[in-house]
PDB file of N, CA and C in Angstrom:
ATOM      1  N   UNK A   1       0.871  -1.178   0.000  1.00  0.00           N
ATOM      2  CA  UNK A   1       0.000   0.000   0.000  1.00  0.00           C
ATOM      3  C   UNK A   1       0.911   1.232   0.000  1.00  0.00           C
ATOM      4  N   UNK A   2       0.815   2.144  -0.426  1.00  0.00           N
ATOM      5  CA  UNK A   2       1.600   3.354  -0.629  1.00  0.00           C
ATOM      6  C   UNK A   2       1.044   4.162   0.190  1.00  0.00           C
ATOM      7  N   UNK A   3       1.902   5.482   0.293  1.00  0.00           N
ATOM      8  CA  UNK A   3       1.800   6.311   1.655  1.00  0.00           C
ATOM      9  C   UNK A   3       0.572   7.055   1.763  1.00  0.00           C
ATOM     10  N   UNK A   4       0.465   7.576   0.365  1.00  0.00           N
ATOM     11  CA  UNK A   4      -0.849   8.347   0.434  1.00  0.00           C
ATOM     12  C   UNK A   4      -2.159   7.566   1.167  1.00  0.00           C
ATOM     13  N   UNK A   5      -2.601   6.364   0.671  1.00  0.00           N
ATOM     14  CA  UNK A   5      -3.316   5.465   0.587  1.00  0.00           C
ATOM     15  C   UNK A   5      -3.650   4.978   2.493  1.00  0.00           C
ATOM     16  N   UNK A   6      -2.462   5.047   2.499  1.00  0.00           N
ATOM     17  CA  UNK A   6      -2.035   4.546   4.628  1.00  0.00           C
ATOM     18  C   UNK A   6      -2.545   6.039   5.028  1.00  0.00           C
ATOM     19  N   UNK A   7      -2.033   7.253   4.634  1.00  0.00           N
ATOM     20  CA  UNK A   7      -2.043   8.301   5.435  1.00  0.00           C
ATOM     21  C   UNK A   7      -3.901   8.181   5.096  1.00  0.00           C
ATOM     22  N   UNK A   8      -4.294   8.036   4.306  1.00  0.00           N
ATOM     23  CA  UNK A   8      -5.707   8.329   4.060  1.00  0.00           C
ATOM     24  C   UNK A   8      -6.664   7.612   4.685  1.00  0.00           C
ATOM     25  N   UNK A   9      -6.359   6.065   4.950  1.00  0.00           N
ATOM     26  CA  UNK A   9      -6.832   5.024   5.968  1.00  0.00           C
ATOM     27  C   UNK A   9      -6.814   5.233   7.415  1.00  0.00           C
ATOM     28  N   UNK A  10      -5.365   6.365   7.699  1.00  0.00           N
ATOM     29  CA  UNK A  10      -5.005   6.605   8.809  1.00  0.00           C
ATOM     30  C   UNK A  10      -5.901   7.364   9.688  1.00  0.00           C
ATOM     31  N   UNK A  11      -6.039   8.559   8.869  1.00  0.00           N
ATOM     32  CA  UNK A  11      -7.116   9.845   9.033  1.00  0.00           C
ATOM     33  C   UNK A  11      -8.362   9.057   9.100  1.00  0.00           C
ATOM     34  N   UNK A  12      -9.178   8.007   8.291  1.00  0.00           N
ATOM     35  CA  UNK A  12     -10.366   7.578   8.622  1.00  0.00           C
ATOM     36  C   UNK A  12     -10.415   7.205   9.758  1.00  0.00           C
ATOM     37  N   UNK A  13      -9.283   6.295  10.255  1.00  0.00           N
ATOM     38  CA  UNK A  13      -9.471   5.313  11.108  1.00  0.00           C
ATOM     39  C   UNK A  13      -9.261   6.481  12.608  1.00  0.00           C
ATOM     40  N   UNK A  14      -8.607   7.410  12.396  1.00  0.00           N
ATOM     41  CA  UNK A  14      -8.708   8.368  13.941  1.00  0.00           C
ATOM     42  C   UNK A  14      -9.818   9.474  13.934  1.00  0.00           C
ATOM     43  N   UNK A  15     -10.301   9.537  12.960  1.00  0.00           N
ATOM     44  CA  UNK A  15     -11.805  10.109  12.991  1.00  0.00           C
ATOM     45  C   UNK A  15     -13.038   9.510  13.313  1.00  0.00           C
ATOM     46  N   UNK A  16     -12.745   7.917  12.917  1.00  0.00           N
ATOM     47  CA  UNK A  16     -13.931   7.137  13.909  1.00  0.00           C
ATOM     48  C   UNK A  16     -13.995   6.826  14.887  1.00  0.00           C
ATOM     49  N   UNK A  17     -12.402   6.824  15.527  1.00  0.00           N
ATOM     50  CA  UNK A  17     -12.396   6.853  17.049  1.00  0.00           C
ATOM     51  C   UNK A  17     -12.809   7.905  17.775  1.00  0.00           C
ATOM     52  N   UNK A  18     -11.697   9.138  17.273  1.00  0.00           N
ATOM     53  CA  UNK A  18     -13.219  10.336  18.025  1.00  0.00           C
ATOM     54  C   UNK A  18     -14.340  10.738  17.400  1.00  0.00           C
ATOM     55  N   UNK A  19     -15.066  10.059  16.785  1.00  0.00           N
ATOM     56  CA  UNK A  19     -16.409  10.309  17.213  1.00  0.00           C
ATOM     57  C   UNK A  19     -17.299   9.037  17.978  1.00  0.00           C
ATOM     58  N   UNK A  20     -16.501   7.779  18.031  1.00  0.00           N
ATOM     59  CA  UNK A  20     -16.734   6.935  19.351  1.00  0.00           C
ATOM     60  C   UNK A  20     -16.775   7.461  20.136  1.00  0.00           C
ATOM     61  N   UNK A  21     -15.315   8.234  20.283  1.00  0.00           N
ATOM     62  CA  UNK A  21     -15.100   8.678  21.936  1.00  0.00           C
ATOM     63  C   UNK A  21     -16.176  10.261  22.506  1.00  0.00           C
ATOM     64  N   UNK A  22     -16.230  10.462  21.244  1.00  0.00           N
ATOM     65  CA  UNK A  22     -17.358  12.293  21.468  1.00  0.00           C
ATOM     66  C   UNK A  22     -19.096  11.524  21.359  1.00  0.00           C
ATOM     67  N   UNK A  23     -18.936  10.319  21.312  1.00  0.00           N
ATOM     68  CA  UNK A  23     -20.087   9.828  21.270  1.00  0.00           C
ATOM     69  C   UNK A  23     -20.293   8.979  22.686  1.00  0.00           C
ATOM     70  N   UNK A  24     -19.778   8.359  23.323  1.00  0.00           N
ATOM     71  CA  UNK A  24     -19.556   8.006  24.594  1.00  0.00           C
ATOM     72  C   UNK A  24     -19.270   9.000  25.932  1.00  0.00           C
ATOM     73  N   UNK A  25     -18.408  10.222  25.413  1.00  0.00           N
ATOM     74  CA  UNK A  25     -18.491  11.619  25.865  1.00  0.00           C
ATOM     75  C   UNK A  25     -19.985  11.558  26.572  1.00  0.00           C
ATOM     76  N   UNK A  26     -20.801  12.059  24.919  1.00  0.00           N
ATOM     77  CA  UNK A  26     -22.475  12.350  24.946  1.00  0.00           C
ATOM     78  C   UNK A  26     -23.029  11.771  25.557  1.00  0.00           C
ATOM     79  N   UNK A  27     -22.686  10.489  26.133  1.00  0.00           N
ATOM     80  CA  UNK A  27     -23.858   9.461  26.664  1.00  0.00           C
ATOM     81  C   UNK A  27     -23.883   9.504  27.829  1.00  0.00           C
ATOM     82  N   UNK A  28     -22.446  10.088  28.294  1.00  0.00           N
ATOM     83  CA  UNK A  28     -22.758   9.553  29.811  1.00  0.00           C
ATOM     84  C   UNK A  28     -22.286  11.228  30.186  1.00  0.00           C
ATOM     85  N   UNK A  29     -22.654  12.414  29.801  1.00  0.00           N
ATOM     86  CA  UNK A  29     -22.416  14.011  30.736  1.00  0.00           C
ATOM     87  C   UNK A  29     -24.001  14.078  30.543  1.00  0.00           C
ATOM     88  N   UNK A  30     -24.464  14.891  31.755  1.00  0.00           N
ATOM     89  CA  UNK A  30     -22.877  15.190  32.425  1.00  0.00           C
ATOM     90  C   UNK A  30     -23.015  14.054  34.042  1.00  0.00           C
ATOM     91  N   UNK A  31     -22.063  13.789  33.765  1.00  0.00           N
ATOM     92  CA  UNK A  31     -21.780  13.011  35.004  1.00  0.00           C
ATOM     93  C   UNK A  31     -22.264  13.299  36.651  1.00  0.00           C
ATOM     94  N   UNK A  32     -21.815  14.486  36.908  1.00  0.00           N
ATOM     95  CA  UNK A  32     -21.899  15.247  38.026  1.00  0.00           C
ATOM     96  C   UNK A  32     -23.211  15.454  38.653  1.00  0.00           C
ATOM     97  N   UNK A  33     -24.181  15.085  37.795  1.00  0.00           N
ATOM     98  CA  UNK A  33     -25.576  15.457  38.216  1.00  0.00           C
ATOM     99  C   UNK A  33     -26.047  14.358  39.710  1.00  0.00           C
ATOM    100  N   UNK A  34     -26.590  14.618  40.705  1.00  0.00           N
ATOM    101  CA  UNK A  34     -27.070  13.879  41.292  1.00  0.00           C
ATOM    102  C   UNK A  34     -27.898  13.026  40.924  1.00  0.00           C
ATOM    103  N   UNK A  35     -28.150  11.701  42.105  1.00  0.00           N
ATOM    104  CA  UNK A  35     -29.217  11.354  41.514  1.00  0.00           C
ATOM    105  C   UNK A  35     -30.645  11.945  41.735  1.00  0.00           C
ATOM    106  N   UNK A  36     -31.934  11.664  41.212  1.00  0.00           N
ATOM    107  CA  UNK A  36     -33.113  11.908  41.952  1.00  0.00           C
ATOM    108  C   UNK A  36     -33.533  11.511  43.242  1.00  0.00           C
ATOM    109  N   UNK A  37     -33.722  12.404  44.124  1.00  0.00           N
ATOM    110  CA  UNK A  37     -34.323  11.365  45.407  1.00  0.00           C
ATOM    111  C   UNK A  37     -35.928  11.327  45.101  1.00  0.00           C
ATOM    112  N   UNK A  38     -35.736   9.990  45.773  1.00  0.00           N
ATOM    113  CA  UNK A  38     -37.198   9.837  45.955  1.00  0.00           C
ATOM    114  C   UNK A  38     -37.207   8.176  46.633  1.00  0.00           C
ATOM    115  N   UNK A  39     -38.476   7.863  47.102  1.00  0.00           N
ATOM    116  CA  UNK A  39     -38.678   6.211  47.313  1.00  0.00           C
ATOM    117  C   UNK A  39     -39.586   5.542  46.981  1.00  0.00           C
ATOM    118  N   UNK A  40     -39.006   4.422  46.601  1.00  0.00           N
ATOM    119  CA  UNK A  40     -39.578   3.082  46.024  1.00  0.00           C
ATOM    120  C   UNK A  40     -41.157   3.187  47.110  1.00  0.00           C
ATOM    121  N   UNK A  41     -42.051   2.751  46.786  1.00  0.00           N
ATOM    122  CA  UNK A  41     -43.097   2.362  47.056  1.00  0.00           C
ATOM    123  C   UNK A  41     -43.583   0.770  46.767  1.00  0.00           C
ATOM    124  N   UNK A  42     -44.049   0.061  47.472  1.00  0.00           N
ATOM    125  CA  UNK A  42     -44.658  -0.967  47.117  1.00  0.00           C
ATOM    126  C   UNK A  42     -45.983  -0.832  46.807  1.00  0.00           C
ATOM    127  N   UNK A  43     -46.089  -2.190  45.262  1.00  0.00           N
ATOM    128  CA  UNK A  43     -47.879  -1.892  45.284  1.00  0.00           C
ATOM    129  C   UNK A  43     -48.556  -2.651  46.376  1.00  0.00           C
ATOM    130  N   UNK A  44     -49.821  -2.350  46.053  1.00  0.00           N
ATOM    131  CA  UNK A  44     -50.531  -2.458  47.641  1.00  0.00           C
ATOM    132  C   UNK A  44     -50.623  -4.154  47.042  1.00  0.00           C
ATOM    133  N   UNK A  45     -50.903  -4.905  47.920  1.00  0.00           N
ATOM    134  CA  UNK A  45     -51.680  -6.517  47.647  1.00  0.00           C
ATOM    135  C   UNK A  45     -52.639  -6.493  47.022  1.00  0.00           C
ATOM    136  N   UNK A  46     -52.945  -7.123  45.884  1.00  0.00           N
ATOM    137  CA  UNK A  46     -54.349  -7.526  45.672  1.00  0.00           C
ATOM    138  C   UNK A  46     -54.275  -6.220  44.601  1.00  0.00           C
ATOM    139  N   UNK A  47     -53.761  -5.659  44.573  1.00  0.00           N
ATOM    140  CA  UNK A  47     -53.869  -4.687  42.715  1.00  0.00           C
ATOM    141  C   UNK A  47     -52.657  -4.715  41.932  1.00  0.00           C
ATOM    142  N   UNK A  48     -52.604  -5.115  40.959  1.00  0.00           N
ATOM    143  CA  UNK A  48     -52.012  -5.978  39.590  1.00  0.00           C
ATOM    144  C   UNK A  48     -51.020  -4.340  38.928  1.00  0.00           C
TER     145      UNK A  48
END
């Protein structure tokens, strides 16, 4: 394979990693947020 050809594979191949990584970024910010409080409730007996 010739250089151009590598350098051009090269550039694809580190542009799909960051946008893996700016995509995994996205999924999990923002981090810092608390959680919600609140509590679990049980349903009552006898309603479905």
């Amino acid at each position: 394979m010739n250089d151009k050809k590598q350098q051009k594979l090269d550039e694809k191949e580190r542009k799909e990693q960051d946008d893996y990584l700016e995509e995994a970024l996205e999924e999990t910010f923002p981090a810092s947020d608390p959680i919600s409080p609140g509590r679990v409730a049980k349903k009552p007996e006898g309603k479905k």
